[in-house]
N, C-alpha and C. Protein backbone atom coordinates (compact mmCIF):
# COMPACT_ATOMS: atom_id res chain seq x y z
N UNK A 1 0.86 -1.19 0.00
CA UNK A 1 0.00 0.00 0.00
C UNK A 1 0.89 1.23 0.00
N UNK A 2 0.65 1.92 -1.04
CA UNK A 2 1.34 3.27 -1.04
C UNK A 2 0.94 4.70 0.53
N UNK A 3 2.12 5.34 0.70
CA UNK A 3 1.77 6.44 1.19
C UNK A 3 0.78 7.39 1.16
N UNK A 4 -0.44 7.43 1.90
CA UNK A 4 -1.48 8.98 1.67
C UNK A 4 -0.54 10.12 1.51
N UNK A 5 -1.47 11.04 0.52
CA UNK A 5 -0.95 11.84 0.32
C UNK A 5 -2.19 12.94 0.68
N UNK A 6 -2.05 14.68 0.39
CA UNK A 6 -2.90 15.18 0.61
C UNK A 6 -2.93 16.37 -0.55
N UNK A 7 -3.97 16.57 -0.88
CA UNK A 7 -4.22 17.41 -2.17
C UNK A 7 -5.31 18.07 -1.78
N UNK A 8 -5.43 19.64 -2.44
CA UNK A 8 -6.80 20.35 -2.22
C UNK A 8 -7.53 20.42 -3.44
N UNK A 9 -9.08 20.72 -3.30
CA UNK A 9 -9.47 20.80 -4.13
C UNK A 9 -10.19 21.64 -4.36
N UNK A 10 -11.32 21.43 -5.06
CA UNK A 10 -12.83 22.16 -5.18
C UNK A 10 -14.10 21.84 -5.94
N UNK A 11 -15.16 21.62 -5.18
CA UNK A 11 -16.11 20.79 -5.86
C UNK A 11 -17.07 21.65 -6.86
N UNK A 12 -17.09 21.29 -7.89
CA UNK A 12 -17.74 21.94 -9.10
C UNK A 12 -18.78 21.12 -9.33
N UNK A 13 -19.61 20.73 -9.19
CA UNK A 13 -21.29 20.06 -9.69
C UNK A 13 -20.84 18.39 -9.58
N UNK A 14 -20.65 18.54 -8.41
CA UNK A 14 -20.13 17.11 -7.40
C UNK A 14 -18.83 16.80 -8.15
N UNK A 15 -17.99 17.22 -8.43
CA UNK A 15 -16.58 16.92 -9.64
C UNK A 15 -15.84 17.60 -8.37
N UNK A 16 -15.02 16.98 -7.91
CA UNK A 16 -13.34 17.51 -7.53
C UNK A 16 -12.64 17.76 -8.56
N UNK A 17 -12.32 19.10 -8.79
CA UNK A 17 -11.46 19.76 -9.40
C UNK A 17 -10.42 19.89 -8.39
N UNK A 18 -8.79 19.00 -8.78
CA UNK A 18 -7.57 19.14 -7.91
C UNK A 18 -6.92 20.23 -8.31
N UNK A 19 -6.06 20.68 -7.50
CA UNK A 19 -5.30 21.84 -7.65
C UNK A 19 -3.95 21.63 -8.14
N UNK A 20 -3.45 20.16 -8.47
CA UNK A 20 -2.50 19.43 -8.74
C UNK A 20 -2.45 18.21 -9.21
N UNK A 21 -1.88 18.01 -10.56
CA UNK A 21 -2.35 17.04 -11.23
C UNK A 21 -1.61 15.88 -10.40
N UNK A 22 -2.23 14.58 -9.95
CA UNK A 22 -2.08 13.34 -9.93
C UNK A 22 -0.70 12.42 -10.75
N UNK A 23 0.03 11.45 -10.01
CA UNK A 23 0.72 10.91 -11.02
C UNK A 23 0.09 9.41 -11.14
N UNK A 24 -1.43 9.29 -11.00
CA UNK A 24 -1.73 8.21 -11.35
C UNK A 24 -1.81 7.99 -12.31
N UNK A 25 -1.98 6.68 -13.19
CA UNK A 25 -2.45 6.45 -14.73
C UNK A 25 -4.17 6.10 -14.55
N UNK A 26 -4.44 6.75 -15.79
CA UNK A 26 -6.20 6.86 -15.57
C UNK A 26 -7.01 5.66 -15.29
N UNK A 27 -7.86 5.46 -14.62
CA UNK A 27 -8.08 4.27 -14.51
C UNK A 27 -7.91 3.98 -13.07
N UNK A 28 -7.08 4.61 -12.25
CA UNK A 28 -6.45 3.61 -11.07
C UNK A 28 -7.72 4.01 -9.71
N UNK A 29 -8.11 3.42 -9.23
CA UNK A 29 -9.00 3.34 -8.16
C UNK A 29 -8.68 3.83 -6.67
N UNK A 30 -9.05 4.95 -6.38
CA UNK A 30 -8.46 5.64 -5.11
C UNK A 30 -9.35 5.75 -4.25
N UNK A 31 -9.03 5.77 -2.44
CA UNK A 31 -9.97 6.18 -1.46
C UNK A 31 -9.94 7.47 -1.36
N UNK A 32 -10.74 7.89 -1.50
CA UNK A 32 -10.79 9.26 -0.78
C UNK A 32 -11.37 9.83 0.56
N UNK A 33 -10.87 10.84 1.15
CA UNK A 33 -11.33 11.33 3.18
C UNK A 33 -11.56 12.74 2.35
N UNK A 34 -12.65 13.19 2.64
CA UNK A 34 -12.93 14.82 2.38
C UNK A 34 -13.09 14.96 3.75
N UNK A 35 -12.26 16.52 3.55
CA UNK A 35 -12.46 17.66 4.94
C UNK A 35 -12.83 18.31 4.28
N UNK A 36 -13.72 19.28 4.93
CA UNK A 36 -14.26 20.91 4.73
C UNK A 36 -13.23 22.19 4.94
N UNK A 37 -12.52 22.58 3.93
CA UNK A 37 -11.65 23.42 4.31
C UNK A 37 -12.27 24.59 4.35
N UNK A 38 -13.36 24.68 4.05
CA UNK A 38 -13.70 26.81 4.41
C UNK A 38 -15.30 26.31 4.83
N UNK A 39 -15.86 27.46 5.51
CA UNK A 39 -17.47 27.21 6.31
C UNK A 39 -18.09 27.45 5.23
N UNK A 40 -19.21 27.57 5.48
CA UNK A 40 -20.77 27.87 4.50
C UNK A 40 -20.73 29.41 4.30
N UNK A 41 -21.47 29.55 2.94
CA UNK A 41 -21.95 30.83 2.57
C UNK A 41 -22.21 31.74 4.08
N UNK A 42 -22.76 30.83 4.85
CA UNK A 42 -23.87 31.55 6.04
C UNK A 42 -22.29 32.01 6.70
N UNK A 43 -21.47 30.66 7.40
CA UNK A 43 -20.41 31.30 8.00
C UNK A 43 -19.39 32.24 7.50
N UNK A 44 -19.19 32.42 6.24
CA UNK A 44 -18.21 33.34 5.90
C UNK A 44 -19.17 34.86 6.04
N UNK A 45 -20.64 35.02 6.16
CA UNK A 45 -20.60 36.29 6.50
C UNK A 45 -21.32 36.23 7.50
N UNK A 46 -21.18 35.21 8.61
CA UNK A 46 -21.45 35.61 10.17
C UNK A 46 -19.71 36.29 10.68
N UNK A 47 -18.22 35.58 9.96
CA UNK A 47 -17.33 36.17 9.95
C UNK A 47 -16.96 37.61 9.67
N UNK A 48 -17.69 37.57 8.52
CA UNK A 48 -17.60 39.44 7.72
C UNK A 48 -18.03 39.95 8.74
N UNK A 49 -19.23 39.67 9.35
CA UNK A 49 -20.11 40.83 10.70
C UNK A 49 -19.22 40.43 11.56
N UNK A 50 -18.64 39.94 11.90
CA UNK A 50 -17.96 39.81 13.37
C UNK A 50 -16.66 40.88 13.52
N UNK A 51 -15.84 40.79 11.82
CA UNK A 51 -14.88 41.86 12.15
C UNK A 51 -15.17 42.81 12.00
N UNK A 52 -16.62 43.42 11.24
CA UNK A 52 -17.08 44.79 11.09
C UNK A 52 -16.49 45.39 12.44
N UNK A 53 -15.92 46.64 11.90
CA UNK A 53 -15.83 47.47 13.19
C UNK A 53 -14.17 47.17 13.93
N UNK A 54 -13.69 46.15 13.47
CA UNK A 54 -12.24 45.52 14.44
C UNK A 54 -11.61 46.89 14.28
N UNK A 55 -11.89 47.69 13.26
CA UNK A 55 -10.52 48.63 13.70
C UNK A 55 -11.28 50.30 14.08
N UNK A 56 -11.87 50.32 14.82
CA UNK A 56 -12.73 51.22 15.03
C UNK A 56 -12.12 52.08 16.44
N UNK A 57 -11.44 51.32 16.86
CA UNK A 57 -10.79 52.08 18.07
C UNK A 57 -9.18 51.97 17.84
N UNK A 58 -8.82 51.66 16.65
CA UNK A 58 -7.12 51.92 16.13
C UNK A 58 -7.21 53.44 16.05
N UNK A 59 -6.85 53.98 16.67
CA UNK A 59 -6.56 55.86 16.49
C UNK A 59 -5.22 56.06 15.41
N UNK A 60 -4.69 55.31 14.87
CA UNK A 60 -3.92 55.84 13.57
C UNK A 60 -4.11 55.67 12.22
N UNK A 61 -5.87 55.05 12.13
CA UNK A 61 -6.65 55.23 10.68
C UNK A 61 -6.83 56.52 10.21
N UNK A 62 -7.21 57.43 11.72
CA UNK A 62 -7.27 58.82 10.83
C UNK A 62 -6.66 59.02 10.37
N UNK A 63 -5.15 59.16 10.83
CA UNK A 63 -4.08 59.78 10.10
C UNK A 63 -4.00 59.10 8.30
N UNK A 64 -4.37 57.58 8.52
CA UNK A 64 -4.03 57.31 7.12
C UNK A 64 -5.27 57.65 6.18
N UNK A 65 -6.65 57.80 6.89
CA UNK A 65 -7.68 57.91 6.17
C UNK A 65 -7.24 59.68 5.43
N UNK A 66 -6.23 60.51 6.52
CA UNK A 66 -6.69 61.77 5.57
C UNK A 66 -5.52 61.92 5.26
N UNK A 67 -4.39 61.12 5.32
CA UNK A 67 -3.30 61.46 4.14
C UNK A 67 -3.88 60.69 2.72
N UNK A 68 -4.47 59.80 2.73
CA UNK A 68 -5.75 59.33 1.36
C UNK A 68 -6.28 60.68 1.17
N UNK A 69 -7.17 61.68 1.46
CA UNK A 69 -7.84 62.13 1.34
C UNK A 69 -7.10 62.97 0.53
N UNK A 70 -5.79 63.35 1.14
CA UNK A 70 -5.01 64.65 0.73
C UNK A 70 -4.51 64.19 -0.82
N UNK A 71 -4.01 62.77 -0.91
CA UNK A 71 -3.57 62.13 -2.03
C UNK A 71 -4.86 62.18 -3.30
N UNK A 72 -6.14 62.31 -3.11
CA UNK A 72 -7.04 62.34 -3.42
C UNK A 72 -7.72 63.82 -4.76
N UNK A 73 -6.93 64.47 -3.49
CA UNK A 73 -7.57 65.58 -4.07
C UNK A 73 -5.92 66.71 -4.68
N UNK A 74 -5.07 66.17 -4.69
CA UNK A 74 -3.90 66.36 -5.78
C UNK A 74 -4.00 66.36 -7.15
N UNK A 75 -4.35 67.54 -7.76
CA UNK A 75 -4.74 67.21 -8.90
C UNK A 75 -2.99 67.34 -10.08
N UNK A 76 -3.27 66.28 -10.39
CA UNK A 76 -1.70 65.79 -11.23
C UNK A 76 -1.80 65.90 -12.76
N UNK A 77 -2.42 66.22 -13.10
CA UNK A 77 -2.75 66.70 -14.65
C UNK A 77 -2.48 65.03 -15.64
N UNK A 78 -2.55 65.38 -16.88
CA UNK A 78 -2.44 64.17 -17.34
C UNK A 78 -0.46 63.79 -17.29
N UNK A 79 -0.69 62.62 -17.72
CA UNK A 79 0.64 62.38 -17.67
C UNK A 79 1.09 61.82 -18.97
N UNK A 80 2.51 62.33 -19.65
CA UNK A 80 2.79 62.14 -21.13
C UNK A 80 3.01 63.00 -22.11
C-alpha cells in the first residue's frame, strides 16, 4: 500500500477539481477522506459581521484615512 498523500481541491457540480495534477495512470481506483476546508456561505458572513468594526478604536486610521484624502484631491494633470 502506497503512502497517503494530501491534495486540495474544489467541488464543481459534485466533480473535484484538484489543484494538482495526480501521477496516477487513468483508470487507477483511489480512497478518498474529504475535509471541509472553508465554512458555508452563512459562515463566511457571520465572519464578515464579526470583524465589522475591528478597527474602530485603532486611532492611527485617521491619520491614514486623511493622508488618502489629501492624495485624493492632488490634482496631477495628465501624464505624457
Amino acid at each position: 500500500m502506497s503512502q497517503p498523500i494530501k491534495i486540495k481541491g474544489t467541488v464543481l457540480s459534485n466533480t473535484i477539481m484538484l489543484e494538482q495534477p495526480l501521477s496516477f495512470p487513468d483508470g487507477t481506483q483511489v480512497l478518498l477522506s474529504v475535509e471541509l476546508l472553508s465554512g458555508s456561505e452563512e459562515d463566511s458572513s457571520q465572519s464578515i459581521l464579526d470583524l465589522s468594526g475591528a478597527w474602530k478604536s485603532d486611532s492611527s486610521l485617521a491619520a491614514i484615512f486623511e493622508e488618502i484624502a489629501q492624495e485624493r484631491r492632488v490634482h496631477r494633470g495628465r501624464e505624457g
